[in-house]
N, C-alpha and C. Protein backbone atom coordinates (compact mmCIF):
# COMPACT_ATOMS: atom_id res chain seq x y z
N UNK A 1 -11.64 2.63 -10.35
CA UNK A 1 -11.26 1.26 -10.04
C UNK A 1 -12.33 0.67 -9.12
N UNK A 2 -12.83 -0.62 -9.22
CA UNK A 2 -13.77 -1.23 -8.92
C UNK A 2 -13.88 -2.30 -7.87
N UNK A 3 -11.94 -3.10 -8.30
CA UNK A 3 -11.58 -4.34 -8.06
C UNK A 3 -11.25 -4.09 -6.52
N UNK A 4 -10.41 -5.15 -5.90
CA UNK A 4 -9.87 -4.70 -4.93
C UNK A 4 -8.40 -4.48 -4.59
N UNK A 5 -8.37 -3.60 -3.99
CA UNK A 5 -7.44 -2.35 -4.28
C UNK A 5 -6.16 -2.53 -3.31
N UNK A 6 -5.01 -2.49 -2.81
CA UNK A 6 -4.06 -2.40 -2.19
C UNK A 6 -3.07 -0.91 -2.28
N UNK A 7 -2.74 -0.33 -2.03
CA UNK A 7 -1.70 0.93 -1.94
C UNK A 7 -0.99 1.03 -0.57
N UNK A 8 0.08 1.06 -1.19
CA UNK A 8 1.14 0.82 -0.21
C UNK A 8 2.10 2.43 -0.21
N UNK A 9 2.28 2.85 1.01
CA UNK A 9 3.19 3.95 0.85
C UNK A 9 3.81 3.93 1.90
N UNK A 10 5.00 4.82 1.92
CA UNK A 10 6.45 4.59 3.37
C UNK A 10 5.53 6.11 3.93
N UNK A 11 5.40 5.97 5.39
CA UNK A 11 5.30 6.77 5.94
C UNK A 11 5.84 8.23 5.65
N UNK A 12 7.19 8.47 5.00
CA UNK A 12 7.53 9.75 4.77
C UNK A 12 8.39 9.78 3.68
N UNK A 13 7.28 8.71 2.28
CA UNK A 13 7.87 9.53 1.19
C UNK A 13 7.17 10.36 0.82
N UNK A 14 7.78 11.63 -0.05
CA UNK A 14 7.37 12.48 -0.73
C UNK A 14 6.12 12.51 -1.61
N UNK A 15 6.15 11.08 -1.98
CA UNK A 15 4.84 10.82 -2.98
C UNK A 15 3.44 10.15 -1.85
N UNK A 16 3.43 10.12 -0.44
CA UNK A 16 2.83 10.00 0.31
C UNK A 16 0.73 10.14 -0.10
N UNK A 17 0.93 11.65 -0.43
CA UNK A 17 0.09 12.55 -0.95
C UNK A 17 -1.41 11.51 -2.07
N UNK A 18 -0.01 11.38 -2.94
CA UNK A 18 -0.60 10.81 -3.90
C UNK A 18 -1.26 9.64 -4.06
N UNK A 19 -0.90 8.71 -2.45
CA UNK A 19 -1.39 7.38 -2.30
C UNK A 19 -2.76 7.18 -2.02
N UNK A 20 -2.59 8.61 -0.83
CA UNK A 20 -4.18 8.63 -0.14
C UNK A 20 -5.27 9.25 -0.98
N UNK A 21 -4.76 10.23 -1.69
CA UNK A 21 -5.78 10.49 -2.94
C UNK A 21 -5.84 9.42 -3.79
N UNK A 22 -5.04 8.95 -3.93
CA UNK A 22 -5.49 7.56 -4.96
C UNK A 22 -6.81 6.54 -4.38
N UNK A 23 -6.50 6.54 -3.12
CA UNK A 23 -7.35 5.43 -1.91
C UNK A 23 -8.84 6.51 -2.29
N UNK A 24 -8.89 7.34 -1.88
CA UNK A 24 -9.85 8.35 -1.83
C UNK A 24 -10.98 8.15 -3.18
N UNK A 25 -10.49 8.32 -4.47
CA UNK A 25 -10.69 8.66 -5.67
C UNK A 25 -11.31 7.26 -5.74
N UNK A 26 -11.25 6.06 -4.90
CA UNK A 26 -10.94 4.66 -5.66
C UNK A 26 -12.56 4.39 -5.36
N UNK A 27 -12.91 3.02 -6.39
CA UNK A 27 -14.60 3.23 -5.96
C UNK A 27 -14.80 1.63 -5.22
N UNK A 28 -13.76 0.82 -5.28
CA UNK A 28 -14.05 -0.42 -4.48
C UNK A 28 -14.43 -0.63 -3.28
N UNK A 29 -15.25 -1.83 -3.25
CA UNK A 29 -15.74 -1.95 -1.80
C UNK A 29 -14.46 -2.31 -0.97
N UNK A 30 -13.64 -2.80 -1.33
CA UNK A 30 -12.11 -3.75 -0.59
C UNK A 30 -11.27 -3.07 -1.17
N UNK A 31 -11.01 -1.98 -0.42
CA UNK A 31 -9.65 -1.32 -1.05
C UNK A 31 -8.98 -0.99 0.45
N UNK A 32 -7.67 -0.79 1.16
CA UNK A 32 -6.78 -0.64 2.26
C UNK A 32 -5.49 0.09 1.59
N UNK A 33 -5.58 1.05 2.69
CA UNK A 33 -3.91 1.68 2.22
C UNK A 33 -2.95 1.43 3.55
N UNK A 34 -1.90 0.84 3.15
CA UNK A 34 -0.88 0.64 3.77
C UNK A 34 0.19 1.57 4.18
N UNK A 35 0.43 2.02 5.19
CA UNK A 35 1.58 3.02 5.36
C UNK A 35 2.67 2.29 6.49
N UNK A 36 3.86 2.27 5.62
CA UNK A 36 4.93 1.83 6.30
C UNK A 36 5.43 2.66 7.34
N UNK A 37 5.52 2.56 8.42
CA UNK A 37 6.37 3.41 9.84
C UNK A 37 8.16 3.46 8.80
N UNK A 38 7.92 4.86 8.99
CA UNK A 38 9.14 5.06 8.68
C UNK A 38 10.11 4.57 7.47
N UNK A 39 9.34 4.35 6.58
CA UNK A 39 9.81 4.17 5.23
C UNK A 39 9.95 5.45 4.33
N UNK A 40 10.57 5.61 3.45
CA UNK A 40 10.47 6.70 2.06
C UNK A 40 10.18 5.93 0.79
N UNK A 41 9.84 6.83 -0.15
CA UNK A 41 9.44 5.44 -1.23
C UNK A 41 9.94 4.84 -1.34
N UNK A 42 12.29 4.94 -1.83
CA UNK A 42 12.81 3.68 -2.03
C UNK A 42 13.22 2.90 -1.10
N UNK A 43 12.70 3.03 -0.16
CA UNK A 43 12.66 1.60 1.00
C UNK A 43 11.97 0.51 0.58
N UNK A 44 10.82 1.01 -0.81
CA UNK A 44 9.69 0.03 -0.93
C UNK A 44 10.31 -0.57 -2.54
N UNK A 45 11.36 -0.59 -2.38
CA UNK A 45 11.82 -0.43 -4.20
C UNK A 45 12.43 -2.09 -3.88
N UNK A 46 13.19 -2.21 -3.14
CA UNK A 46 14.33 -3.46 -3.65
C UNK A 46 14.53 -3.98 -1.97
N UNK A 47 13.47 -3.85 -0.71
CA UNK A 47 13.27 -4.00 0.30
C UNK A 47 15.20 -3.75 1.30
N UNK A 48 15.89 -3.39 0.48
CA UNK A 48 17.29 -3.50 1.24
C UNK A 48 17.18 -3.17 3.03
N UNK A 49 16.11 -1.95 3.29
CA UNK A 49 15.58 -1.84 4.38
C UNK A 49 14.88 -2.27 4.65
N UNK A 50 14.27 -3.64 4.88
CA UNK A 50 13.47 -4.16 5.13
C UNK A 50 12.06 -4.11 5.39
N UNK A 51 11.73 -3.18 4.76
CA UNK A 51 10.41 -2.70 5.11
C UNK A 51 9.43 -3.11 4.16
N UNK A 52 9.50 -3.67 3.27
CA UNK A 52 8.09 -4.23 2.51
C UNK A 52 7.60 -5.00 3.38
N UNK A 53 6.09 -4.51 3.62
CA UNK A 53 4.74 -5.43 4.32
C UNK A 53 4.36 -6.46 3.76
N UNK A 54 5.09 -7.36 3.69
CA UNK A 54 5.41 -8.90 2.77
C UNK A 54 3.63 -9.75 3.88
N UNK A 55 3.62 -9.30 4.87
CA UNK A 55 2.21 -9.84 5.49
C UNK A 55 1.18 -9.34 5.59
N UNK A 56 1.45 -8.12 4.75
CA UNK A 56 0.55 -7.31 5.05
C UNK A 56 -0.38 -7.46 3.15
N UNK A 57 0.81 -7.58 2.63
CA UNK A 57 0.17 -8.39 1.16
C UNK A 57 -0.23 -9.53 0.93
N UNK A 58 0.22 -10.27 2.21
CA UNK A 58 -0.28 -11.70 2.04
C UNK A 58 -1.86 -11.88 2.68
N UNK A 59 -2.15 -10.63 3.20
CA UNK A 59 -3.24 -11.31 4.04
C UNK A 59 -4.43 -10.01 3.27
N UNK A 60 -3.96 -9.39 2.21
CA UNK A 60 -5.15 -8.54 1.53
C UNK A 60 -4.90 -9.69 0.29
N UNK A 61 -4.10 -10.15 0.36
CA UNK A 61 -4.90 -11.52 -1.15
C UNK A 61 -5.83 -12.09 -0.44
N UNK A 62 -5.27 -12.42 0.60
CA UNK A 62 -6.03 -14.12 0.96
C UNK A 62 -7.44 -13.79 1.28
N UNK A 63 -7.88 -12.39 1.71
CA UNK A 63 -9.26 -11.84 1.72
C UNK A 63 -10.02 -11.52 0.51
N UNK A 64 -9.35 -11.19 -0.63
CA UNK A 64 -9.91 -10.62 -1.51
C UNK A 64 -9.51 -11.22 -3.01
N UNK A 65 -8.86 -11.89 -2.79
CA UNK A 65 -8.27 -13.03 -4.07
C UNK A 65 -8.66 -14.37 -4.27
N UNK A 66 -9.41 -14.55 -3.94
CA UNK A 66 -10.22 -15.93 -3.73
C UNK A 66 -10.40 -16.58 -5.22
């Protein structure tokens, strides 16, 4: 991957692992991984816990989405 990149993961889901190797593997100049304090993955599913980084996506467009 080339473009620019976003990955988002909850601090202590299980699939954690797989985010940062993803970040790792990735070849963009603008790529950021996000880790939620205290989230698991389905915290990030349907936000009921409020934890989607709703500003934290708004402000890797507005840099890299032009």
């Amino acid at each position: 991957v080339t473009i620019p990149t976003l990955i988002v993961t909850g601090e202590q889901a299980h699939s954690r692992y797989s985010a940062e190797d993803a970040l790792k593997a990735n070849c963009s100049t603008e790529k950021a991984l996000a880790i939620v304090p205290g989230a698991n993955h389905v915290d990030l599913y349907d936000n009921v816990a409020g934890k989607i980084p709703f500003a934290t996506f708004t402000q890797f467009f507005k840099t890299n989405l032009q």
